[in-house]
N, C-alpha and C. Protein backbone atom coordinates (compact mmCIF):
# COMPACT_ATOMS: atom_id res chain seq x y z
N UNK A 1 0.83 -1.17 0.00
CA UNK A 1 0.00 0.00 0.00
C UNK A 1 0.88 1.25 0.00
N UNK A 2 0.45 2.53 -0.54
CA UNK A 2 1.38 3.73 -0.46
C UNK A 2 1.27 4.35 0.39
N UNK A 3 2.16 4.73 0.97
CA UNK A 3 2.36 5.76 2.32
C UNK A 3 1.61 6.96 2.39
N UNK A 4 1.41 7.65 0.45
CA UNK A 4 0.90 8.94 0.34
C UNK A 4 -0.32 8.64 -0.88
N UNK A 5 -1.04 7.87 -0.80
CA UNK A 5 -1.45 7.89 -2.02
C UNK A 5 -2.25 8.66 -2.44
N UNK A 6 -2.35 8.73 -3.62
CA UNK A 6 -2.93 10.52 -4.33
C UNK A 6 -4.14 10.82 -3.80
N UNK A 7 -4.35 12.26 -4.07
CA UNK A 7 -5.50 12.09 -3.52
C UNK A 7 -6.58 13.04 -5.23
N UNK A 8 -7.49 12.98 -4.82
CA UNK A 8 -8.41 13.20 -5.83
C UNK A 8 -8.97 14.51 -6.18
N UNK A 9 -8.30 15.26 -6.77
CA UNK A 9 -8.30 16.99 -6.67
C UNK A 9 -9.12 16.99 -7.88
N UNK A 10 -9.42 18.52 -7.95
CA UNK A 10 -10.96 19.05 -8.95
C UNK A 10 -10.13 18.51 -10.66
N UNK A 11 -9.01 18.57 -10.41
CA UNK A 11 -8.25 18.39 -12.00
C UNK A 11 -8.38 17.19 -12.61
N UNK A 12 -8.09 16.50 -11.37
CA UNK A 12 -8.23 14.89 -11.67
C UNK A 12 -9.47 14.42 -11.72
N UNK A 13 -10.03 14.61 -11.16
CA UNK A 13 -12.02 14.15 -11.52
C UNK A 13 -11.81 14.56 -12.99
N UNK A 14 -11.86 15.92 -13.10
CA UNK A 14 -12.09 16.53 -14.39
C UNK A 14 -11.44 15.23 -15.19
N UNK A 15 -10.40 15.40 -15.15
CA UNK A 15 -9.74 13.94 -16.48
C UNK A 15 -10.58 12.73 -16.55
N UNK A 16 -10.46 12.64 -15.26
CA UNK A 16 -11.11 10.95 -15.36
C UNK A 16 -12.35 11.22 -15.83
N UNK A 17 -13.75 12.29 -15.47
CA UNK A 17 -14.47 12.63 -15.92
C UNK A 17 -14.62 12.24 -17.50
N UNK A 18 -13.52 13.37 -18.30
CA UNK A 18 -13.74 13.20 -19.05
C UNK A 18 -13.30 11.60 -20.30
N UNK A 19 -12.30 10.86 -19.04
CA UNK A 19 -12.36 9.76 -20.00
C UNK A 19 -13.39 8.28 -19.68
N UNK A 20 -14.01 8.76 -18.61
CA UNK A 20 -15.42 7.84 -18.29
C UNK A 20 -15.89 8.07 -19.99
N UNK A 21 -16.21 8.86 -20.20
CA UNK A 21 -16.77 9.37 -21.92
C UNK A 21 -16.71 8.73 -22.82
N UNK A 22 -15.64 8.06 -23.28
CA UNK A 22 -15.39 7.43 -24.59
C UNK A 22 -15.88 6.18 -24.39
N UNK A 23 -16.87 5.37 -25.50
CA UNK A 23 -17.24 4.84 -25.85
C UNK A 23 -15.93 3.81 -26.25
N UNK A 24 -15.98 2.68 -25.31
CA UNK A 24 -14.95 1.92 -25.36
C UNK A 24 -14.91 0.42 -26.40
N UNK A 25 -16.61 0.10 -26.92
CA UNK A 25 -16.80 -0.40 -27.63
C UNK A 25 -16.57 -0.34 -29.17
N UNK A 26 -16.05 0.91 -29.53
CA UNK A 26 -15.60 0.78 -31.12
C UNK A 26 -14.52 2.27 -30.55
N UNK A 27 -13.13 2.16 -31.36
CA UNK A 27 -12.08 2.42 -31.75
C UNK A 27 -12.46 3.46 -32.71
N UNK A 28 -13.48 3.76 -33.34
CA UNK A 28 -13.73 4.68 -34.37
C UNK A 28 -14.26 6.06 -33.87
N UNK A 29 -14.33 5.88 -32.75
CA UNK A 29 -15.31 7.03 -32.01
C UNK A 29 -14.53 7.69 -31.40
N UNK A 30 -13.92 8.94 -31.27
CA UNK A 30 -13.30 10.38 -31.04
C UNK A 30 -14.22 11.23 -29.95
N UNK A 31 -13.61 11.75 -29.20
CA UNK A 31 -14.63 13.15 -28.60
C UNK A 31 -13.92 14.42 -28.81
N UNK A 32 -14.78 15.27 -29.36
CA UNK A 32 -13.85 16.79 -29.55
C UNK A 32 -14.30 17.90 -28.86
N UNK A 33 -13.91 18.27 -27.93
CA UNK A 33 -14.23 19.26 -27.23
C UNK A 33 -14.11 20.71 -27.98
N UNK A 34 -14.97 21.81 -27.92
CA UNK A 34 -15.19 22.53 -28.33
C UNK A 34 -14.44 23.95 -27.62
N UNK A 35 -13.79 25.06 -28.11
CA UNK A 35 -13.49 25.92 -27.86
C UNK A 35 -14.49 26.93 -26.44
N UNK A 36 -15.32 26.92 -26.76
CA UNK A 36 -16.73 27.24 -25.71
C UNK A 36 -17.08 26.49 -25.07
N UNK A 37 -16.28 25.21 -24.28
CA UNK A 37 -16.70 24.23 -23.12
C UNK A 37 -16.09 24.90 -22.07
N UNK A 38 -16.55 24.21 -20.86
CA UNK A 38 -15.96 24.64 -19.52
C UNK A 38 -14.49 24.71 -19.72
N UNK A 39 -14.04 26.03 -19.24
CA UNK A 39 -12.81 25.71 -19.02
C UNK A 39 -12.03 24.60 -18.45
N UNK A 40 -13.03 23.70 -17.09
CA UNK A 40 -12.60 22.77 -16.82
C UNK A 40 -11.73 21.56 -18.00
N UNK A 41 -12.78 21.59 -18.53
CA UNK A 41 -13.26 20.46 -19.50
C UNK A 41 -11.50 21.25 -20.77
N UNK A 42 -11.71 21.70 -21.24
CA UNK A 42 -10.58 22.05 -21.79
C UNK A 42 -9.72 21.96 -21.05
N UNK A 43 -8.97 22.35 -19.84
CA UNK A 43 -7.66 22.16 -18.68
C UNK A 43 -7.59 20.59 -19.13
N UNK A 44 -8.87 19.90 -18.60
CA UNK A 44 -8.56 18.41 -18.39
C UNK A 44 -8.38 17.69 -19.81
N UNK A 45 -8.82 18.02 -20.91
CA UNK A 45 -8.27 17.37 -21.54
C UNK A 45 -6.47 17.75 -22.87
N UNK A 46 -6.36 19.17 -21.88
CA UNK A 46 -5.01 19.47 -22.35
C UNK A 46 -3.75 18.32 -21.59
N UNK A 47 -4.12 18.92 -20.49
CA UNK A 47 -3.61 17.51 -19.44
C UNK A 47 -3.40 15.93 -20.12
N UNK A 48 -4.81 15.58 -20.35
CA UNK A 48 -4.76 14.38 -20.99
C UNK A 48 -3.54 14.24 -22.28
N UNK A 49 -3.73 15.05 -23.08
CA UNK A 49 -3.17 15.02 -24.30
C UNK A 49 -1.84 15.06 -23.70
N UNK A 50 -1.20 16.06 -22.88
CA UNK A 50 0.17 15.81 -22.39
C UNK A 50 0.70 15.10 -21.83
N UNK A 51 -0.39 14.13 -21.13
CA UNK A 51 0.30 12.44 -20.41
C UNK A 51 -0.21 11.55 -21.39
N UNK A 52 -0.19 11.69 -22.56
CA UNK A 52 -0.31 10.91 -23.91
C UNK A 52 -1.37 10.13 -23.63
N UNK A 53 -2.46 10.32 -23.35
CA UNK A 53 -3.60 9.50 -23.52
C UNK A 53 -4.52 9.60 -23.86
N UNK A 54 -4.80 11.16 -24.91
CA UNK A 54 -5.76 11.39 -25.98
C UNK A 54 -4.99 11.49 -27.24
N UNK A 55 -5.09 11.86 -28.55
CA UNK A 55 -4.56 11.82 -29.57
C UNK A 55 -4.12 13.78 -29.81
N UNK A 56 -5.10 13.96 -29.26
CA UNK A 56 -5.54 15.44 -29.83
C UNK A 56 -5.35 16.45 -28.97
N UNK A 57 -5.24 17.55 -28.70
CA UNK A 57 -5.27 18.54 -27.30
C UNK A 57 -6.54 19.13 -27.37
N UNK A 58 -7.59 19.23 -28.29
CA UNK A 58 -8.79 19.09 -27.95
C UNK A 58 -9.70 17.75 -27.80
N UNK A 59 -8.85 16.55 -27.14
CA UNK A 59 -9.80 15.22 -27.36
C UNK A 59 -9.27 14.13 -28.24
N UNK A 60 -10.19 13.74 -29.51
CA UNK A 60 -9.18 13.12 -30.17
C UNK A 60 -9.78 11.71 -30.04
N UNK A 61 -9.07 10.61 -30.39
CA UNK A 61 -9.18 8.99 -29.72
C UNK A 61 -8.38 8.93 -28.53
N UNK A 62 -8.44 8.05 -27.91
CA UNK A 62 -7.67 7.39 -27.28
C UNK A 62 -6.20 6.69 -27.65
N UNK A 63 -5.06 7.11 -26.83
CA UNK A 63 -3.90 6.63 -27.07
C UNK A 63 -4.04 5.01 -26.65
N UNK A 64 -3.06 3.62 -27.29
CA UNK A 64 -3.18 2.75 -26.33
C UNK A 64 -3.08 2.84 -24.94
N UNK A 65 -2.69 3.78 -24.16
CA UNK A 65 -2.03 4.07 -23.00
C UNK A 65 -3.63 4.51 -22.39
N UNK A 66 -4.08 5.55 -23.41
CA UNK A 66 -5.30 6.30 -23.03
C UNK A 66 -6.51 5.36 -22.74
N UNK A 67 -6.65 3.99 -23.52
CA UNK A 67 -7.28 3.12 -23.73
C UNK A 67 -7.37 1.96 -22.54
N UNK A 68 -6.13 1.63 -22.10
CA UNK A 68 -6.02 1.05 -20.65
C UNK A 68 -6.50 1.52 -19.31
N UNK A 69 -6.33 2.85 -19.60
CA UNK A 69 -6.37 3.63 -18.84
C UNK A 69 -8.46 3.80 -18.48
N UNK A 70 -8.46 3.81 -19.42
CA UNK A 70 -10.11 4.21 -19.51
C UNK A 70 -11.03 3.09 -19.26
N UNK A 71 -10.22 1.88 -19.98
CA UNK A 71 -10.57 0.74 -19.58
C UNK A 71 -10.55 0.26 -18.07
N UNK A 72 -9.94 0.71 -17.13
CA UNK A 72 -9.61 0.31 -15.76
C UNK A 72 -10.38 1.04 -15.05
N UNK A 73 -10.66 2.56 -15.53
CA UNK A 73 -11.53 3.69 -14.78
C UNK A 73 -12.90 2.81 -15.31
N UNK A 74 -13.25 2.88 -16.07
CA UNK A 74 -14.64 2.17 -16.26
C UNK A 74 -15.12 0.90 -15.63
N UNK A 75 -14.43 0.14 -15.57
CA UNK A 75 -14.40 -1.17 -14.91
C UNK A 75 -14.56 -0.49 -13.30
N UNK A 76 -13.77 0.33 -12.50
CA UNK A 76 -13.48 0.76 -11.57
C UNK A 76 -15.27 1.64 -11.31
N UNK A 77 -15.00 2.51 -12.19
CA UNK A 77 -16.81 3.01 -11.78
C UNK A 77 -17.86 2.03 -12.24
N UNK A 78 -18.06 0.61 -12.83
CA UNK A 78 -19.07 -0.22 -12.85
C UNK A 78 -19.20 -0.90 -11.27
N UNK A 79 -17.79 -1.28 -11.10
CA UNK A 79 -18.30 -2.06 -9.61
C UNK A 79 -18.02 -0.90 -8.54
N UNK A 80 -18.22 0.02 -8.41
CA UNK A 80 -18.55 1.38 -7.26
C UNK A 80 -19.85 1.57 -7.31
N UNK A 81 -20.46 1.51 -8.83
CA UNK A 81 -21.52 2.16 -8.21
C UNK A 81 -22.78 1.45 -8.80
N UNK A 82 -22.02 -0.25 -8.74
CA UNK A 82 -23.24 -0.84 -8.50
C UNK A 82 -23.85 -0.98 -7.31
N UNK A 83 -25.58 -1.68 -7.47
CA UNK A 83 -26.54 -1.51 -6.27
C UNK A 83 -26.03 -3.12 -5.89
């Protein structure tokens, strides 16, 4: 276990937020965030794009990296917040 382990700040929701999003069932499907979204929503997925796990700095596909990644958060919010 980690001595410090991270803790879950407004930036990081925001990311994970936004990679709960992608439609993990087809590879063809992109999200592009728009110039006029929350600033949040733009921060978090500049972020993303700079720890290589969108394609795009507005969005984009998923990197393989981005793809594991999203894959584990999803899996992770199915059994949280089942009844």
């Amino acid at each position: 276990m980690l001595n410090n382990p991270p803790k879950l700040t407004p930036e990081l929701v925001a990311e994970l937020n936004f990679l709960a999003h992608y439609d993990l069932d087809t590879m063809q499907e992109g999200i592009k965030v728009h110039k006029d979204a929350d600033a949040s929503v733009i921060n978090a997925v500049q972020r993303l794009f700079d720890k290589k796990l969108v394609t795009l700095a507005d969005g984009g596909y998923l990197t393989a990296l981005g793809r594991e990644v999203a894959e584990a958060l999803q899996s992770t919010l199915t059994i949280l917040t089942a009844k």
